[in-house]
N, C-alpha and C. Protein backbone atom coordinates (compact mmCIF):
# COMPACT_ATOMS: atom_id res chain seq x y z
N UNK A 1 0.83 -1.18 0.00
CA UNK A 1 0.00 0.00 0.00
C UNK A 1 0.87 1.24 0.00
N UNK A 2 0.27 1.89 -0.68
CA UNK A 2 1.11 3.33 -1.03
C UNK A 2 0.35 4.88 0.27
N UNK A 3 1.37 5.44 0.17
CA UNK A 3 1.17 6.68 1.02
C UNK A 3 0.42 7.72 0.84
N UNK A 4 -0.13 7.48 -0.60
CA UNK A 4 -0.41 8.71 -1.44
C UNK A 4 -2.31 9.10 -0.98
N UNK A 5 -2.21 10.25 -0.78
CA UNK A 5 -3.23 10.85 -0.22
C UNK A 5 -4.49 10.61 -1.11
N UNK A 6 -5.54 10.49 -1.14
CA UNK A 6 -6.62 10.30 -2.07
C UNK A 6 -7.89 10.63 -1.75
N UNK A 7 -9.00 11.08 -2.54
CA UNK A 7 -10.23 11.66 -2.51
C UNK A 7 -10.96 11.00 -3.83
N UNK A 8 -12.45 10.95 -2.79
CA UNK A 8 -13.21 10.19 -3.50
C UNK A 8 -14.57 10.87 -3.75
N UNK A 9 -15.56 10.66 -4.31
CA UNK A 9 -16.88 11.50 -4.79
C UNK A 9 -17.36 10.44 -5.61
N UNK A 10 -18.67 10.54 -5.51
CA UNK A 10 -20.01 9.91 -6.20
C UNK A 10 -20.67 10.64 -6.66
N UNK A 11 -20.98 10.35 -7.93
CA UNK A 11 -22.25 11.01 -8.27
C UNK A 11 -23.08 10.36 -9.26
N UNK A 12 -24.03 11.11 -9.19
CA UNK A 12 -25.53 10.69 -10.21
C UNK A 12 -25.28 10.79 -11.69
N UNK A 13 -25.63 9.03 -12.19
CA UNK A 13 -25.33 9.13 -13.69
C UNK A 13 -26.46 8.37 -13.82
N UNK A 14 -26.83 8.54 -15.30
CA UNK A 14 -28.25 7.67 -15.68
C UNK A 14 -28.47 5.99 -15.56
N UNK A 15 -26.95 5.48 -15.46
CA UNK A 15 -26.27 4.35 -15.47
C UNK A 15 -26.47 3.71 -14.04
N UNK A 16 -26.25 4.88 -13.21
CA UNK A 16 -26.00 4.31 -11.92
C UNK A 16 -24.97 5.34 -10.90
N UNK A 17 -24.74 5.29 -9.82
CA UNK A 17 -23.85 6.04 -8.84
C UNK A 17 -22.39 5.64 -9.71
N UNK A 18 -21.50 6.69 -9.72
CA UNK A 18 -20.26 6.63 -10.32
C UNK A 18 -19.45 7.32 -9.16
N UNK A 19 -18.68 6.30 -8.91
CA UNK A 19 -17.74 7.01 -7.90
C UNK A 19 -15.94 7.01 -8.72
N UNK A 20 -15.44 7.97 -8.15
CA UNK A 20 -14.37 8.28 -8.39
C UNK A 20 -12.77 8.25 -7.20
N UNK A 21 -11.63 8.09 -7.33
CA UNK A 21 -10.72 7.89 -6.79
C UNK A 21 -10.25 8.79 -7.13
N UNK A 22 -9.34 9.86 -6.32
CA UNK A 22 -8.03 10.31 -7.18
C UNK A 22 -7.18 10.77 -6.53
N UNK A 23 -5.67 11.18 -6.69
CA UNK A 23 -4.69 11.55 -6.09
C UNK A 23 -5.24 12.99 -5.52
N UNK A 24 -5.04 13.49 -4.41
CA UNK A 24 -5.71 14.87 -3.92
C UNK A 24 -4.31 15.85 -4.49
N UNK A 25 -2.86 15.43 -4.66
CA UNK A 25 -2.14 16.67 -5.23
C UNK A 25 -2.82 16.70 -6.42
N UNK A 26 -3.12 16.13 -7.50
CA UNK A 26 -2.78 16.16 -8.74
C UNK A 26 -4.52 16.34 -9.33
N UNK A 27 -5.22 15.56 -8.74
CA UNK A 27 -7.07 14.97 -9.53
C UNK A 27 -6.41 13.65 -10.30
N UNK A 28 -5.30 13.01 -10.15
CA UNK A 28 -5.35 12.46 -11.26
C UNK A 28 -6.36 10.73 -10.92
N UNK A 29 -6.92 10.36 -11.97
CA UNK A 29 -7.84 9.54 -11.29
C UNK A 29 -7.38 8.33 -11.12
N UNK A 30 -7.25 7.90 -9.70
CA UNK A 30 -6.54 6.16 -9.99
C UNK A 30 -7.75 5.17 -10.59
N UNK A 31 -8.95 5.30 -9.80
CA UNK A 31 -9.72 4.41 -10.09
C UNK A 31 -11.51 4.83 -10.06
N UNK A 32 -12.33 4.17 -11.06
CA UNK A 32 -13.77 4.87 -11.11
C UNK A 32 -14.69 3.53 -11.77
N UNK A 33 -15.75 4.31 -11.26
CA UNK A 33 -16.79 3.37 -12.13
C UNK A 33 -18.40 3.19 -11.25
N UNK A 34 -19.32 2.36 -11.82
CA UNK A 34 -20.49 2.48 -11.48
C UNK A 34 -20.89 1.85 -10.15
N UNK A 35 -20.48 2.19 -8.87
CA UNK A 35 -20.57 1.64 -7.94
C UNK A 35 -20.71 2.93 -6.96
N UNK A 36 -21.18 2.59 -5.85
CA UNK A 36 -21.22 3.54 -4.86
C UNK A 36 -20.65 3.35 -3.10
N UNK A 37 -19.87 2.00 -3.60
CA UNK A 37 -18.97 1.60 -2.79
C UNK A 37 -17.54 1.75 -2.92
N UNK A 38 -16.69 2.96 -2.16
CA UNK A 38 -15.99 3.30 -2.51
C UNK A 38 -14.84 1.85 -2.11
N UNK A 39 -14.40 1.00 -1.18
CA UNK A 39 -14.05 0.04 -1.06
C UNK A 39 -13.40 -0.97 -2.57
N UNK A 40 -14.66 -0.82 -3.36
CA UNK A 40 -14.62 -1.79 -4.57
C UNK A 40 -14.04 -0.67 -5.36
N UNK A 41 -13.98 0.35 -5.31
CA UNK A 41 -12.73 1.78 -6.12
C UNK A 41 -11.38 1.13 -5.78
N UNK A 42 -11.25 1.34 -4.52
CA UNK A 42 -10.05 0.78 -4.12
C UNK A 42 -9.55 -0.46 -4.09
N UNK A 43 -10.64 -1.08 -4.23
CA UNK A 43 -9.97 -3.00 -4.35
C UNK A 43 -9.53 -2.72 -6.07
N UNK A 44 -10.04 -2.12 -6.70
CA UNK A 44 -9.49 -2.45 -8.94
C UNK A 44 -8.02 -1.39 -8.46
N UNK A 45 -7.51 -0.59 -7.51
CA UNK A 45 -6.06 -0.33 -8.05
C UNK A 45 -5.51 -1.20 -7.60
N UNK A 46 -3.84 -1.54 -8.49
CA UNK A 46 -2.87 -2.35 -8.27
C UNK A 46 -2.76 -2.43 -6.46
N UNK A 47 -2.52 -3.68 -6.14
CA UNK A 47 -2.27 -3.99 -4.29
C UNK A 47 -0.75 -2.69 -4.20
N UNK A 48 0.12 -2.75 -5.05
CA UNK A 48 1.47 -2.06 -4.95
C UNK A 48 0.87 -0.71 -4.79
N UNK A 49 0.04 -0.32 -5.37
CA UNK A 49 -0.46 1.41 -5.54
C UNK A 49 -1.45 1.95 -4.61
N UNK A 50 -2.30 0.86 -4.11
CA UNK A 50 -3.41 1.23 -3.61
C UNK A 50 -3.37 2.05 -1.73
N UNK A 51 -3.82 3.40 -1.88
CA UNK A 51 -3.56 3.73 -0.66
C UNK A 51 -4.80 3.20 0.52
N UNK A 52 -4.16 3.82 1.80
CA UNK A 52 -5.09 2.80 2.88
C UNK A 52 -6.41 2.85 3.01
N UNK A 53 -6.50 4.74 2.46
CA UNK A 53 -7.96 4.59 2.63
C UNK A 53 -8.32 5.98 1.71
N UNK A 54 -9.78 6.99 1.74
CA UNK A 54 -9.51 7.84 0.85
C UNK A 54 -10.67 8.98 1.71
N UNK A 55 -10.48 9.99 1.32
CA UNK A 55 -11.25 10.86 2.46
C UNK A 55 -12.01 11.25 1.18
N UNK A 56 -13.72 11.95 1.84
CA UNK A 56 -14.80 12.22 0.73
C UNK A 56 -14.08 14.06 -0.04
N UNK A 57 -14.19 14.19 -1.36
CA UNK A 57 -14.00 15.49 -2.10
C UNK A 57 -14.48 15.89 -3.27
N UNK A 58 -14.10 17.09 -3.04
CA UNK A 58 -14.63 17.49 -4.75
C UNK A 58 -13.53 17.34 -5.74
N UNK A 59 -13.77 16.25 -6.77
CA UNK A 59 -13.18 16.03 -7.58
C UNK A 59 -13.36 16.23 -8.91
N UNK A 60 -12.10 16.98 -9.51
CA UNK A 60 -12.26 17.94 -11.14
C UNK A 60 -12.85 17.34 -12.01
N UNK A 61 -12.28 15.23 -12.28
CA UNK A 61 -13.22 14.47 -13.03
C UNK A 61 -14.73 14.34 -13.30
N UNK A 62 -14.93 14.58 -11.86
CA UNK A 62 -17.08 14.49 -11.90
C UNK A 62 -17.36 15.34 -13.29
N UNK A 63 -16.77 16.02 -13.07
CA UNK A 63 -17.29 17.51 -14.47
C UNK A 63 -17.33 16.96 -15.87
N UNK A 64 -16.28 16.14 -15.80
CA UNK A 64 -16.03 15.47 -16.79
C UNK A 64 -17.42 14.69 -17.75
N UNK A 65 -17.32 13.75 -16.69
CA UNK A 65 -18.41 12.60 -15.95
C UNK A 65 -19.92 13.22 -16.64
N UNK A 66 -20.21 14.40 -15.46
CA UNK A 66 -21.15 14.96 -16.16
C UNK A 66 -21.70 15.36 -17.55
N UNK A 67 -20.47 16.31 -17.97
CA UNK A 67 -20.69 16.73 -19.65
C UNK A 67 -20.80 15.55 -20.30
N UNK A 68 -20.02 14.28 -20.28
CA UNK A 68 -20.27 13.59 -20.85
C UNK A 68 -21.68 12.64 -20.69
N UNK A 69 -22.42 12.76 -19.77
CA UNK A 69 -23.72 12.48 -19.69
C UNK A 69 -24.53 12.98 -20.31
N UNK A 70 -24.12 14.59 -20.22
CA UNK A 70 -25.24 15.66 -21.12
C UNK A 70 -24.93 15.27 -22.62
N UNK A 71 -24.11 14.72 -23.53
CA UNK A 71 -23.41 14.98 -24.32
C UNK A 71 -22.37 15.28 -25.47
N UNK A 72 -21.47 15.55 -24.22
CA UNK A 72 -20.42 15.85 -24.38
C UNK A 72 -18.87 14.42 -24.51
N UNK A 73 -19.54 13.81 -25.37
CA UNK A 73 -18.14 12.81 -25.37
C UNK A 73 -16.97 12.84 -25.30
N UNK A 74 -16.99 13.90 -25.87
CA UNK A 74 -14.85 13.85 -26.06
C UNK A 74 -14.41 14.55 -24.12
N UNK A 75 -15.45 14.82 -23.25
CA UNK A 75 -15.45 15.43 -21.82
C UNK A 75 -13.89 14.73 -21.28
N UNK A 76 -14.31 13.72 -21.12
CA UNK A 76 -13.44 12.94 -20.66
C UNK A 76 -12.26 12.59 -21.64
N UNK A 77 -11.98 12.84 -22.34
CA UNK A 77 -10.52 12.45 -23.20
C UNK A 77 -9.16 13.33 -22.16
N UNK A 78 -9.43 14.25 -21.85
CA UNK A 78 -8.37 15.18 -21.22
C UNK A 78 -8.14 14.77 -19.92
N UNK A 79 -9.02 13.90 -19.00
CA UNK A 79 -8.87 13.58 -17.95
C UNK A 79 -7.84 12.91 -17.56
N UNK A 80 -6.85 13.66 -16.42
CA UNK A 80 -5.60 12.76 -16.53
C UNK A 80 -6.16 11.52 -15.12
N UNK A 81 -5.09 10.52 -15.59
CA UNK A 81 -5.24 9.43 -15.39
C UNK A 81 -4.27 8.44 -14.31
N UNK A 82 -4.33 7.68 -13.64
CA UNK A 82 -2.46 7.10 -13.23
C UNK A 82 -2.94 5.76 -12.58
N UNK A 83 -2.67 4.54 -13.86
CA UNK A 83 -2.56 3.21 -13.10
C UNK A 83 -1.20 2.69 -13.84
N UNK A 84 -0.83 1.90 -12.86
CA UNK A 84 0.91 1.28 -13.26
C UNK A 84 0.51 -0.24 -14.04
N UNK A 85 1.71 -0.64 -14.74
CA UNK A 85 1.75 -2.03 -14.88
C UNK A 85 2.95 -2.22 -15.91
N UNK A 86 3.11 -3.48 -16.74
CA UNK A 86 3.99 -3.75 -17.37
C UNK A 86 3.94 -3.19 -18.21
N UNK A 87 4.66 -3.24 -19.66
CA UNK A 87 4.86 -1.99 -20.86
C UNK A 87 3.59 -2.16 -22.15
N UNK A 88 3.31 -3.45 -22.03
CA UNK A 88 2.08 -4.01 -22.97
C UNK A 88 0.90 -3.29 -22.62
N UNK A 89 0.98 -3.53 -21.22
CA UNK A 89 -0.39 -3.14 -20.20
C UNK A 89 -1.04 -1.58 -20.44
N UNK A 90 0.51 -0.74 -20.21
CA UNK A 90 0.36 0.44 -19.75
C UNK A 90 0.36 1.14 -21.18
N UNK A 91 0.13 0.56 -22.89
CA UNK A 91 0.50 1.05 -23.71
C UNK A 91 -0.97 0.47 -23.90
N UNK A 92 -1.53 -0.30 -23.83
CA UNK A 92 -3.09 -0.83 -24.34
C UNK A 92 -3.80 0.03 -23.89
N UNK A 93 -3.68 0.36 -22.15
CA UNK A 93 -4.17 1.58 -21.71
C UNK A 93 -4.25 2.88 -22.06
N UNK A 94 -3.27 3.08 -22.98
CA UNK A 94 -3.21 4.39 -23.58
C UNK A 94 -3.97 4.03 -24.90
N UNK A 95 -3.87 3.07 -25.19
CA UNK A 95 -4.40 2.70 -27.17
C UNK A 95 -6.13 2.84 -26.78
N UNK A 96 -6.40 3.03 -25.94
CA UNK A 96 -8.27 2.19 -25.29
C UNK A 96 -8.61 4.25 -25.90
N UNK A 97 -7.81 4.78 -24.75
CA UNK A 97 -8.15 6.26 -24.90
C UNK A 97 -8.10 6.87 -26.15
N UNK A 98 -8.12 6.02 -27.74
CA UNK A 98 -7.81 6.85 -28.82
C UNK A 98 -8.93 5.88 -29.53
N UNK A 99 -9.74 5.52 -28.72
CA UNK A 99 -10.68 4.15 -29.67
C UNK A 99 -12.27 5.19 -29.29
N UNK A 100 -12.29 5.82 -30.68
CA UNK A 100 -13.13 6.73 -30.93
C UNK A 100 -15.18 6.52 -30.57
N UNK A 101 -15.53 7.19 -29.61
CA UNK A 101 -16.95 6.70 -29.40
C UNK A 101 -17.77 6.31 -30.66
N UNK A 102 -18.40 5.56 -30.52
CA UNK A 102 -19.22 4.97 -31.56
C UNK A 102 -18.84 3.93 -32.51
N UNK A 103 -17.40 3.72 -32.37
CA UNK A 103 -16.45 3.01 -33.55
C UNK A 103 -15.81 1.78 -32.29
N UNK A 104 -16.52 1.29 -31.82
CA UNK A 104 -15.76 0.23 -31.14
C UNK A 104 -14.81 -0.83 -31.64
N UNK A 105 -13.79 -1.31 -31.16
CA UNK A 105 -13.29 -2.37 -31.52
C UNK A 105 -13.32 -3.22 -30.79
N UNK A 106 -13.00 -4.42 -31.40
CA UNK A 106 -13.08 -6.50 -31.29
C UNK A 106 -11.66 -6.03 -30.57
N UNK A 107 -11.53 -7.01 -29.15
CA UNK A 107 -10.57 -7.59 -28.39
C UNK A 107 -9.03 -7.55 -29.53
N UNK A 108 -9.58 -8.54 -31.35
CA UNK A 108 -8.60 -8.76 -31.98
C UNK A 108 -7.91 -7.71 -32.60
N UNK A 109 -8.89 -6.64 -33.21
CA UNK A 109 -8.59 -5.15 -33.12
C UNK A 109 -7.96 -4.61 -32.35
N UNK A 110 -8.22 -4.51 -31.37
CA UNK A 110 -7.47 -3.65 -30.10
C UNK A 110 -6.29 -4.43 -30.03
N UNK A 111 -5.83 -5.65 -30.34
CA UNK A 111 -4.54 -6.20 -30.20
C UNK A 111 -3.50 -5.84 -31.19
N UNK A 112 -4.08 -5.74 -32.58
CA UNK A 112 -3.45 -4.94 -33.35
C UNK A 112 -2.98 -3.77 -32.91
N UNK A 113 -4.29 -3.09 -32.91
CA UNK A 113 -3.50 -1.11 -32.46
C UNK A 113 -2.63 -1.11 -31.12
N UNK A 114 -2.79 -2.41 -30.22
CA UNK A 114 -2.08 -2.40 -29.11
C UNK A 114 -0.37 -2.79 -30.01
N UNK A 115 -0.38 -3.39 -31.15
CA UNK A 115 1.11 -3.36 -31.82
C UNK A 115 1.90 -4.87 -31.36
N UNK A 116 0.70 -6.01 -31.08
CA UNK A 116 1.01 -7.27 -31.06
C UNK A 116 -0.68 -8.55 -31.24
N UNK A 117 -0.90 -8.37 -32.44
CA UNK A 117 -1.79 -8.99 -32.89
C UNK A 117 -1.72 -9.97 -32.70
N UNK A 118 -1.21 -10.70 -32.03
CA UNK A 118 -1.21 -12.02 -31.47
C UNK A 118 -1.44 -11.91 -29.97
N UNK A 119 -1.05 -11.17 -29.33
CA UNK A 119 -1.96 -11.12 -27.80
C UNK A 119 -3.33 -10.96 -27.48
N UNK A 120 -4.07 -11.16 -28.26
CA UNK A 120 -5.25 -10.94 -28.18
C UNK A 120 -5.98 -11.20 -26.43
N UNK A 121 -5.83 -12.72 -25.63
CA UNK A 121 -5.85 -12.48 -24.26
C UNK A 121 -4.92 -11.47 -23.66
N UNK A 122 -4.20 -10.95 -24.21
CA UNK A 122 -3.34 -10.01 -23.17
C UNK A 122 -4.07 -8.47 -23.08
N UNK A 123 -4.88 -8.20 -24.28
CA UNK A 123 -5.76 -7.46 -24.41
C UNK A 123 -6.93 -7.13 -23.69
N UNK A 124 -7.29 -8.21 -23.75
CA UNK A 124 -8.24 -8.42 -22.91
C UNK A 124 -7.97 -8.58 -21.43
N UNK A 125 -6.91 -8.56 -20.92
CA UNK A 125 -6.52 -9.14 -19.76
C UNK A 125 -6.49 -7.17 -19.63
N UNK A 126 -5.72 -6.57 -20.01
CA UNK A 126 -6.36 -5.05 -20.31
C UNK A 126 -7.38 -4.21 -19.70
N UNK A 127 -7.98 -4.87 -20.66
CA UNK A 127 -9.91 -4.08 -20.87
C UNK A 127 -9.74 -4.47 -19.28
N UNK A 128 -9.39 -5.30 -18.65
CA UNK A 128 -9.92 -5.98 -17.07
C UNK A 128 -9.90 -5.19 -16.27
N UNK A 129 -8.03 -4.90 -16.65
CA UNK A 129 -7.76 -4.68 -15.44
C UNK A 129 -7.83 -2.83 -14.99
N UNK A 130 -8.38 -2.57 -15.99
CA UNK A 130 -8.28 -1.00 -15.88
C UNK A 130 -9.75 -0.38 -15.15
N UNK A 131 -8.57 0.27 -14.28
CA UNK A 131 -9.35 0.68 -13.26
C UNK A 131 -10.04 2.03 -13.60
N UNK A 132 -8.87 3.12 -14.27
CA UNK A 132 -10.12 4.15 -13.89
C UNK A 132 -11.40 4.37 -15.59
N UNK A 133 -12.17 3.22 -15.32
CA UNK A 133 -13.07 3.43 -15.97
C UNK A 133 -13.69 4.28 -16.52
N UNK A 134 -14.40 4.38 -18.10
CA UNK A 134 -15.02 5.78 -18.41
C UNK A 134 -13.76 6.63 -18.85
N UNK A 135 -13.12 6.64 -18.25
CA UNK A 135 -11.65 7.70 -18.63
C UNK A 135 -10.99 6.97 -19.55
N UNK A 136 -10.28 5.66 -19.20
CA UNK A 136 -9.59 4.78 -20.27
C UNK A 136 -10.84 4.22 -20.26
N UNK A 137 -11.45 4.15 -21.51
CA UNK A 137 -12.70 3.34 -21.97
C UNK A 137 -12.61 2.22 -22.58
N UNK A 138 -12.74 1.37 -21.64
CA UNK A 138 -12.43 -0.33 -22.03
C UNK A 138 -14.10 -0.70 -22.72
N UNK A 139 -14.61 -0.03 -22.04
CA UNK A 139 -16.04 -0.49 -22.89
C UNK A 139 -16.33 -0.31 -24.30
N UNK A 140 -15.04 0.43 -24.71
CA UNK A 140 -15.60 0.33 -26.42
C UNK A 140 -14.74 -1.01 -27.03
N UNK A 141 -14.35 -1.82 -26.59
CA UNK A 141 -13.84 -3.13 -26.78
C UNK A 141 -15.01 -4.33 -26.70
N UNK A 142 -15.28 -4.76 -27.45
CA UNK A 142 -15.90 -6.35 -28.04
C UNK A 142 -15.46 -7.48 -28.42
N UNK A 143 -16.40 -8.70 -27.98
CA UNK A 143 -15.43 -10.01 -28.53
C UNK A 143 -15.80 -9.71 -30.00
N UNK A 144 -14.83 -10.58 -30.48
CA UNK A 144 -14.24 -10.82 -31.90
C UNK A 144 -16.16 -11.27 -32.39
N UNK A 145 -16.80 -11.61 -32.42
CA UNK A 145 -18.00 -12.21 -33.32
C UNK A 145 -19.20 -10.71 -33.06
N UNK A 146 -18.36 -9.53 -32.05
CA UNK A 146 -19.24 -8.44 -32.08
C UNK A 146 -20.36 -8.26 -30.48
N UNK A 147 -20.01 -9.39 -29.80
CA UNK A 147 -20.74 -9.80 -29.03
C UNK A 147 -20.37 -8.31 -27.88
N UNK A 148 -21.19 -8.17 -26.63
CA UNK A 148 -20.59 -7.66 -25.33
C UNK A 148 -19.60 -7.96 -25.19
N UNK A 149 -18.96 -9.37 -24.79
CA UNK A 149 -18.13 -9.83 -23.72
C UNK A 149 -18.08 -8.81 -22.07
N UNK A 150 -17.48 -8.80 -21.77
CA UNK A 150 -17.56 -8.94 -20.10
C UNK A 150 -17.29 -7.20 -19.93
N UNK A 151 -17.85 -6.80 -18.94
CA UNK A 151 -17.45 -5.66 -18.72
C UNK A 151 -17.85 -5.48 -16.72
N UNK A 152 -16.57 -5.32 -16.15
CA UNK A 152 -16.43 -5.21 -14.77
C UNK A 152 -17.45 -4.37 -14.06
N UNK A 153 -18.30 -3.54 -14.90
CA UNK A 153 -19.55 -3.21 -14.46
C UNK A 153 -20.79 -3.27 -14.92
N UNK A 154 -20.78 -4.30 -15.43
CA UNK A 154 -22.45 -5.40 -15.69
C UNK A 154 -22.07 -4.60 -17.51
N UNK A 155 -23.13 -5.66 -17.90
CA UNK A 155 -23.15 -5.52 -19.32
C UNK A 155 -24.46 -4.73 -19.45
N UNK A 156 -25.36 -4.46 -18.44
CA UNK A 156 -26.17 -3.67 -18.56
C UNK A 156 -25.60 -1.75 -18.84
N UNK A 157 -24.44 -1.59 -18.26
CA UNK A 157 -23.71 -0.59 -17.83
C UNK A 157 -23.02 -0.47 -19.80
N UNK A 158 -22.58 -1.44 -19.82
CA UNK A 158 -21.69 -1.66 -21.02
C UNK A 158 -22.46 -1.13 -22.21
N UNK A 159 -23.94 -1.76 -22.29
CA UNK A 159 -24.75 -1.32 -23.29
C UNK A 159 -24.76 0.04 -23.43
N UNK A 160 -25.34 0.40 -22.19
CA UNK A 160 -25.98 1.89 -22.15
C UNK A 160 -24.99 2.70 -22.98
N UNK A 161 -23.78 2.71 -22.57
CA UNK A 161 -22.65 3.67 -22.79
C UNK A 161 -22.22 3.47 -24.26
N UNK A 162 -22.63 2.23 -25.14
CA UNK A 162 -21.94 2.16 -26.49
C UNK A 162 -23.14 2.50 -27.12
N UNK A 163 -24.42 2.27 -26.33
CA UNK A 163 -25.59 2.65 -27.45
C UNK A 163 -25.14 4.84 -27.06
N UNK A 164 -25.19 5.01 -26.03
CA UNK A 164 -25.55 6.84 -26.13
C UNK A 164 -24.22 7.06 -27.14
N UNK A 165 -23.11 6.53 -27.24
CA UNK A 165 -22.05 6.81 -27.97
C UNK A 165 -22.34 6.60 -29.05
N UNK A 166 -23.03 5.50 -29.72
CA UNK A 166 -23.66 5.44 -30.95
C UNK A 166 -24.32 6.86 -31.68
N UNK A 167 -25.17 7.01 -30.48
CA UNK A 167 -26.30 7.76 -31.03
C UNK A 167 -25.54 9.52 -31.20
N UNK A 168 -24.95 9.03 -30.26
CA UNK A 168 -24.13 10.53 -29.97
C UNK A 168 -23.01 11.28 -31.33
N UNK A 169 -22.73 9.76 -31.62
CA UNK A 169 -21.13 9.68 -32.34
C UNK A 169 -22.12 9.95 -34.03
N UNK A 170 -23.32 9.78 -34.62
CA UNK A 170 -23.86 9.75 -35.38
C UNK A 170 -24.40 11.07 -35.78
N UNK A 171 -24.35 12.14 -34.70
CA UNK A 171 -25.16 13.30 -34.59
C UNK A 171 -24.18 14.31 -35.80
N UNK A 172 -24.73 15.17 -36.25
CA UNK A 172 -23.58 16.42 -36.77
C UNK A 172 -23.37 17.32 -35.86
N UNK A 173 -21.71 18.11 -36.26
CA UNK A 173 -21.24 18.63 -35.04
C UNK A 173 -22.11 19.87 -35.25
């Protein structure tokens, strides 16, 4: 467990309570998603990263969060971010954030743009493990036949967010 100070906030999304993690120097977000148990925030960061506990705040991401409810998709692209891992890991994580709303890609896709088309489970092992949800958007990732596949906050959650991105991503600017 790490030392690092942290602040947490919930709020109201059409989806469900979205709570947020983040470093209190920086906002940067360790970990998020549709839950309102901040506990299960802190169980998805790495055991090496994860601090002991996190005090309640106002955090810069919610805003984010929001516009992009009203909206506003690209809200969240600027949101900075900070989970660790190996070099595959931490480069898929960055490839998720350039996988354009409405244009999802197949697990086998994302292994490509991840720059080893043959990892395809390592990809997916990815989409898993990433914690701060919504920010790195693992949900625009699908199995290979187009299907859902799994998403760490119900596939009910999963839908919602690729259909408003659909509809959203279809609109003129």
């Amino acid at each position: 467990m790490t030392s690092t100070k942290t602040i947490h906030q919930t709020i109201s999304t059409p989806d469900g309570p979205f709570t947020i993690i983040a470093r209190a120097e920086d906002g940067a977000v360790l970990a998020s998603g549709w839950s309102d148990d901040v506990q299960v925030m802190l169980d998805r960061i790495r055991p090496a990263d994860r601090p002991a506990s996190s005090a309640p705040g106002e955090i810069a991401a919610s805003e984010a969060v929001e516009a992009y409810y009203a909206g506003d998709l690209s809200a969240i692209d600027d949101v900075l971010v900070a989970q660790s891992g190996g070099p595959f890991r931490t480069h898929a994580w960055s490839v998720l954030r350039t996988i354009e709303p409405g244009k999802p890609l197949t697990y086998s896709e994302f292994a490509v743009a991840s720059g080893r088309p043959s990892a395809v489970r390592a990809a997916a092992s990815a989409c898993a493990t990433n914690a701060p949800a919504l920010f790195v958007p693992c949900h625009r990732v699908l199995r290979t036949d187009g299907s859902l596949g799994g998403f760490a906050w119900g596939l009910d959650v999963k839908r919602s967010l690729l259909a408003r991105e659909a509809s959203l991503a279809l609109q003129p600017d």
